[in-house]
Protein backbone atom coordinates (compact mmCIF):
# COMPACT_ATOMS: atom_id res chain seq x y z
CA UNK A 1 -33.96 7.04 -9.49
CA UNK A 2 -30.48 6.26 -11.13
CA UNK A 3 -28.76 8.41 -7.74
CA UNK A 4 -31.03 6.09 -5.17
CA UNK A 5 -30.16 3.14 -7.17
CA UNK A 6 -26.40 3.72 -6.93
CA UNK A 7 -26.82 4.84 -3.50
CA UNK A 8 -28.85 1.56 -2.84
CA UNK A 9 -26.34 -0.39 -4.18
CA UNK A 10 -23.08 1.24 -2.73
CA UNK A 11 -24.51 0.41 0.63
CA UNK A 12 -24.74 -2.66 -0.21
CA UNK A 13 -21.09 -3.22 -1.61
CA UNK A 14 -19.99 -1.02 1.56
CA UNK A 15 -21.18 -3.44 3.75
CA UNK A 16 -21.04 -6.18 2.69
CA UNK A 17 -17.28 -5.94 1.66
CA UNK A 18 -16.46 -4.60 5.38
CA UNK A 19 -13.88 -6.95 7.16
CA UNK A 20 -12.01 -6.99 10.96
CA UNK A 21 -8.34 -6.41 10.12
CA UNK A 22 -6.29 -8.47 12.16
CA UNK A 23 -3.05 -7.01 11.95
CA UNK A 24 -4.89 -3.15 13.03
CA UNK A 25 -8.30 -4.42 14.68
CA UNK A 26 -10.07 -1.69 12.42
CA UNK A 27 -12.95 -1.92 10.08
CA UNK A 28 -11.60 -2.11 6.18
CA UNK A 29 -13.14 -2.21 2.64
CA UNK A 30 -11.87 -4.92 1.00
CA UNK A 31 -13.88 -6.31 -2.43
CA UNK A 32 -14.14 -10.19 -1.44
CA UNK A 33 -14.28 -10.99 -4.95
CA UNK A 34 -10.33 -10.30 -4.89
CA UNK A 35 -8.02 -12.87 -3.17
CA UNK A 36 -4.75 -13.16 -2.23
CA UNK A 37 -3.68 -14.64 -4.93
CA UNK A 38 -4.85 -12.56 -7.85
CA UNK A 39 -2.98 -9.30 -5.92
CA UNK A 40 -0.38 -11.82 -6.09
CA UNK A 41 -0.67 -12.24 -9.91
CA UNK A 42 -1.45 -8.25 -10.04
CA UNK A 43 2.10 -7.24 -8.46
CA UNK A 44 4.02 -10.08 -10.53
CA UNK A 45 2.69 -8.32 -13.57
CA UNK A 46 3.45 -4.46 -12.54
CA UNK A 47 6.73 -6.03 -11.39
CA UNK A 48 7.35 -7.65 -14.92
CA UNK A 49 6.11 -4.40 -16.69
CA UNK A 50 8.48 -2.32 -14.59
CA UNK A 51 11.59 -4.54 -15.24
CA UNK A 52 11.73 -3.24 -19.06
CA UNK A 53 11.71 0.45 -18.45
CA UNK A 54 14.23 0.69 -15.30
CA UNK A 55 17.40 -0.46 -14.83
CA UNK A 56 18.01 -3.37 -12.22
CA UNK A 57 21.07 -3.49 -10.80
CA UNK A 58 22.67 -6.94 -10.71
CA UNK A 59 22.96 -8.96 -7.19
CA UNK A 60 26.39 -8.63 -6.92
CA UNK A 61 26.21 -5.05 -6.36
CA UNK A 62 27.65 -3.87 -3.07
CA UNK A 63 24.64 -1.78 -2.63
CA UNK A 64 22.25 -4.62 -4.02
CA UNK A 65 23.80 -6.90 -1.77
CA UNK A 66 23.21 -4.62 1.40
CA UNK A 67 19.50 -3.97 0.34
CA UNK A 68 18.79 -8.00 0.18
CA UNK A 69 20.53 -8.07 3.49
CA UNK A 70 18.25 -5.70 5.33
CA UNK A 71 15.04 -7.61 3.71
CA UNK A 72 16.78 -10.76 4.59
CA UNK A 73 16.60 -9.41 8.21
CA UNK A 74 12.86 -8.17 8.22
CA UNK A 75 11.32 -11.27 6.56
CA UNK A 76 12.04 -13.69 8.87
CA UNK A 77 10.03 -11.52 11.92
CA UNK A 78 6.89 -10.94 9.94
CA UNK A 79 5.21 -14.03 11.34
CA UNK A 80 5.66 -13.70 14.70
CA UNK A 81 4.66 -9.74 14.51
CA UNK A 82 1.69 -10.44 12.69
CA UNK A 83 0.53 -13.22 15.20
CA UNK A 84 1.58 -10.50 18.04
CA UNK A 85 -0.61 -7.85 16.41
CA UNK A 86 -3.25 -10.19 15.63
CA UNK A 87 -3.52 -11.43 19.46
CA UNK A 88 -3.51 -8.09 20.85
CA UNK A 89 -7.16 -7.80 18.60
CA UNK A 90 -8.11 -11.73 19.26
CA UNK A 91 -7.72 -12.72 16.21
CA UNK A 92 -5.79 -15.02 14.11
CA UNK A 93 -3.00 -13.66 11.13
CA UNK A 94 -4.03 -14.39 7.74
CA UNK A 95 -0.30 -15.18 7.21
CA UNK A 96 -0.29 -14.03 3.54
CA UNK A 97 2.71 -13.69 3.68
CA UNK A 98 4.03 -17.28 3.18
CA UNK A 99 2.43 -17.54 -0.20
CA UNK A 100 4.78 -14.54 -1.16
CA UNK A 101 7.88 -14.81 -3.52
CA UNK A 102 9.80 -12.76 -1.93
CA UNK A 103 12.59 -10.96 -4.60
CA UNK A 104 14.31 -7.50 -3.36
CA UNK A 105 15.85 -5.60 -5.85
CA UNK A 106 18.11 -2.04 -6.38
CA UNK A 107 17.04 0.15 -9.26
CA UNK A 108 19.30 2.94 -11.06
CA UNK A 109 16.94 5.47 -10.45
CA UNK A 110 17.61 9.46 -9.16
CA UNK A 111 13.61 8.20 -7.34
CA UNK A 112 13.90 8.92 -3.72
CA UNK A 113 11.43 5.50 -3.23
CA UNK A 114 10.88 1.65 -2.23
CA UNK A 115 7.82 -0.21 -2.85
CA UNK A 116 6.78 -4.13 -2.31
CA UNK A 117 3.87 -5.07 -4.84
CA UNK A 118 1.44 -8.07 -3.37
CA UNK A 119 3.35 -11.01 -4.17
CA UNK A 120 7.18 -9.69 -2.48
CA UNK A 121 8.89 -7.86 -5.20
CA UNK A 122 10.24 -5.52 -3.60
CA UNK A 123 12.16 -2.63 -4.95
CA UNK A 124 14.70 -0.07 -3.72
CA UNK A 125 15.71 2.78 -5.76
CA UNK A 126 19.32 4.27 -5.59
CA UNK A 127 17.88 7.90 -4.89
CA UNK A 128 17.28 6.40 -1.55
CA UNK A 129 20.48 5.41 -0.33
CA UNK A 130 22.24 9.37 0.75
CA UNK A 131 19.06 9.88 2.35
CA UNK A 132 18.61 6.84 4.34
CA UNK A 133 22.07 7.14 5.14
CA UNK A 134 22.19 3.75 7.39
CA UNK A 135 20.76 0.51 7.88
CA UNK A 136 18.44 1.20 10.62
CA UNK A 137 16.79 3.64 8.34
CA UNK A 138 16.49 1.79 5.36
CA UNK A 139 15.24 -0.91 7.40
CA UNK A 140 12.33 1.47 8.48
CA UNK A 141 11.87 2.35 5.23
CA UNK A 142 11.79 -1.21 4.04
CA UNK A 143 9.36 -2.40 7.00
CA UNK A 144 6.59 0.49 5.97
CA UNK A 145 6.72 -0.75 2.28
CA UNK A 146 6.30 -4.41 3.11
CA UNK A 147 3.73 -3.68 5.81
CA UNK A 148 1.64 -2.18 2.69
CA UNK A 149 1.70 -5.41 1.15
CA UNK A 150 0.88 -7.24 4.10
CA UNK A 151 -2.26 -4.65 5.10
CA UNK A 152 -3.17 -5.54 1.89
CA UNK A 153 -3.32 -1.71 0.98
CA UNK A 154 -3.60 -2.12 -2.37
CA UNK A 155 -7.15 -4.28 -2.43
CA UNK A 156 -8.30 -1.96 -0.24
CA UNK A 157 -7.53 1.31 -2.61
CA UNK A 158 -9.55 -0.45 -5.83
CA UNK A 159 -12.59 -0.88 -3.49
CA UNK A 160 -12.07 2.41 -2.96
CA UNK A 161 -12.15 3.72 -6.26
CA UNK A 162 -14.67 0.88 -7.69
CA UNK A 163 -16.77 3.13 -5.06
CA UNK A 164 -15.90 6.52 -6.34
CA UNK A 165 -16.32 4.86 -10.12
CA UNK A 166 -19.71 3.63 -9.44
CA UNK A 167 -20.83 7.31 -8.23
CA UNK A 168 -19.37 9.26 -11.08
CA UNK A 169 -20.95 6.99 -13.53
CA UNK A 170 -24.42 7.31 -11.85
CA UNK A 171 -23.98 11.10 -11.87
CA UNK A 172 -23.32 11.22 -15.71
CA UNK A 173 -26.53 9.11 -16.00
CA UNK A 174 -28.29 11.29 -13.71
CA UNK A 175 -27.04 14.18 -15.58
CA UNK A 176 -28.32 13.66 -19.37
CA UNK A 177 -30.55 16.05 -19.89
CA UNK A 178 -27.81 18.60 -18.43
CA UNK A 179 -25.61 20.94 -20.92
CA UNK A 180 -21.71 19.90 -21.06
CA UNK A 181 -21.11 23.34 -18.80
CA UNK A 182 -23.16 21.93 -16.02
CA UNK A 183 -22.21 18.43 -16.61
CA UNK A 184 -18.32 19.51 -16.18
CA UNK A 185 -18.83 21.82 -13.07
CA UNK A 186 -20.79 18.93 -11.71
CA UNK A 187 -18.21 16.42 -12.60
CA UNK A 188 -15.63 18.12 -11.10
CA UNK A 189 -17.33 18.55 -7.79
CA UNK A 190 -17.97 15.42 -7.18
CA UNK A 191 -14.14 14.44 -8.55
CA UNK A 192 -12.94 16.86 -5.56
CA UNK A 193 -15.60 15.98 -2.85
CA UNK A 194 -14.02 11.92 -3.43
CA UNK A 195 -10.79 13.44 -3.07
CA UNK A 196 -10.69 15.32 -0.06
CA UNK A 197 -13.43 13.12 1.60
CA UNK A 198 -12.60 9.61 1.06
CA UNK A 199 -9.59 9.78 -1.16
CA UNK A 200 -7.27 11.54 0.70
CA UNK A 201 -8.17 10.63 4.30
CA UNK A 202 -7.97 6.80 3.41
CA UNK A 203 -4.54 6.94 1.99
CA UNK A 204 -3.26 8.94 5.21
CA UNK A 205 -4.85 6.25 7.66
CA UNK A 206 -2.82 3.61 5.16
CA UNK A 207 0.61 5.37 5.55
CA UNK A 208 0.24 6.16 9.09
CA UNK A 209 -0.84 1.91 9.50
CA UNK A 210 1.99 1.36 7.88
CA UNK A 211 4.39 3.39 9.40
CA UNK A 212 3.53 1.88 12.91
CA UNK A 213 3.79 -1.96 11.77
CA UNK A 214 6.47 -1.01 9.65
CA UNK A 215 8.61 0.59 12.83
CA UNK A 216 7.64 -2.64 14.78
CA UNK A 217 8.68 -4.80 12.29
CA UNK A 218 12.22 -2.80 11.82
CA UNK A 219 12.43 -3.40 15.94
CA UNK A 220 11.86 -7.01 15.89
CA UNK A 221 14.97 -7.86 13.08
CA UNK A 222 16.80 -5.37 15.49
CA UNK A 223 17.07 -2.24 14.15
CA UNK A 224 17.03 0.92 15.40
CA UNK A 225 13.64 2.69 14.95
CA UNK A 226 14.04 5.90 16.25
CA UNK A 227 16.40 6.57 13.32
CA UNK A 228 13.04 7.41 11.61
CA UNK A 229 13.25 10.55 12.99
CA UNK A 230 15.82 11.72 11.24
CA UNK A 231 15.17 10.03 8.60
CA UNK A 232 12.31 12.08 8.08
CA UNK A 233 14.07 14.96 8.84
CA UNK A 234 16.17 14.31 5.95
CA UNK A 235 13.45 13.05 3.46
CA UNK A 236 11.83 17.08 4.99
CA UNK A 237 14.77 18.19 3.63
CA UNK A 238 14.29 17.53 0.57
């Protein structure tokens, strides 16, 4: 009875948490109960966290200043994209976007990565820089990492696992009267079933979203998106 229950009320959460995304026109799971804003509050907080165990370079930085440049360039285009995308699925853009404070920043780091957090910090670290070799590339780089933020990615991942969550904690209900041998094996089947079935496969349709509005995005400030192919010959490479 605990199993149907869950099951019961998963379906329930699944569907009634289902939205149209405008920017993609596909079907996503995003929990209603979180806005905007509090992803908004969520990446201002990893972003202060972050600040106190890596090392920002200061604006004035040659290679600061060329990072703020490129995000300077892509900014600007994300309204008129998102509309584009948005009117290609008849729909309107949410615009989140304009409630962001956007801040780009250069960290010390040997991290081949980027990121932008809900909100617009955005982040590049210095590993990057040999291997994106050019500003058309970083710019690519740059438009995937804000299109995250703007596919609102990261609400859609803690749906995800509230789901995954939910069903483990059934299953240990469900499993009482089992011994902690059975329990574990059990545990661990269902940890690799939400892996491979919902976990994985999610976070590939993500990157692969954002990779497309990302490359558009890089287009419309101007840049050169086919240098994503080497790019990614390079980041193979490695």
């Amino acid at each position: 009875w605990v199993l149907l229950l869950f099951a019961g009320y998963a379906a329930y959460y699944w569907i009634s948490n289902r939205v149209d995304d405008p920017l993609t026109g596909q079907k996503v799971l995003i929990d209603q109960s979180i806005t905007p804003d509090d992803e908004k509050a969520l990446g201002l907080q990893a972003w202060t966290e972050l600040q106190q165990t890596e090392q920002v370079l200061p604006p004035t930085d040659p290679n600061a200043k060329a990072v703020t440049q490129t995000a300077d360039a892509l900014i600007p285009n994300i309204a008129a994209l998102s509309d584009a995308l948005a009117a290609e699925h008849n729909m309107k853009a949410p615009h989140i976007e304009r409630t962001f404070d956007w801040e780009t920043n250069l960290i010390q780091s040997d991290q081949v990565n980027a990121f932008c957090l809900p909100g617009g910090k955005m982040a590049v670290y210095t590993g990057l820089l040999p291997v994106a070799k050019n500003a058309d590339a970083m710019a690519v780089v740059m438009g995937h990492e804000i299109a995250h933020a703007l596919l609102r990615h990261g609400s859609q991942r803690m749906a995800q696992q509230k789901l995954v969550q939910m069903g483990q904690m059934a299953a240990g209900m469900a499993m009482g009267g089992m011994d902690p041998g059975q329990q574990q094996a059990i545990m661990a089947a269902l940890g690799a079933g939400a892996q491979y079935g919902l976990i994985l496969p999610y976070g590939r349709n993500h990157e692969t979203q954002a990779d497309k509005v990302g490359l558009m995005l890089a287009a419309a400030a101007c840049y050169n998106p086919q240098e994503a192919i080497a790019l990614w010959q390079r980041m193979s490479e490695l």
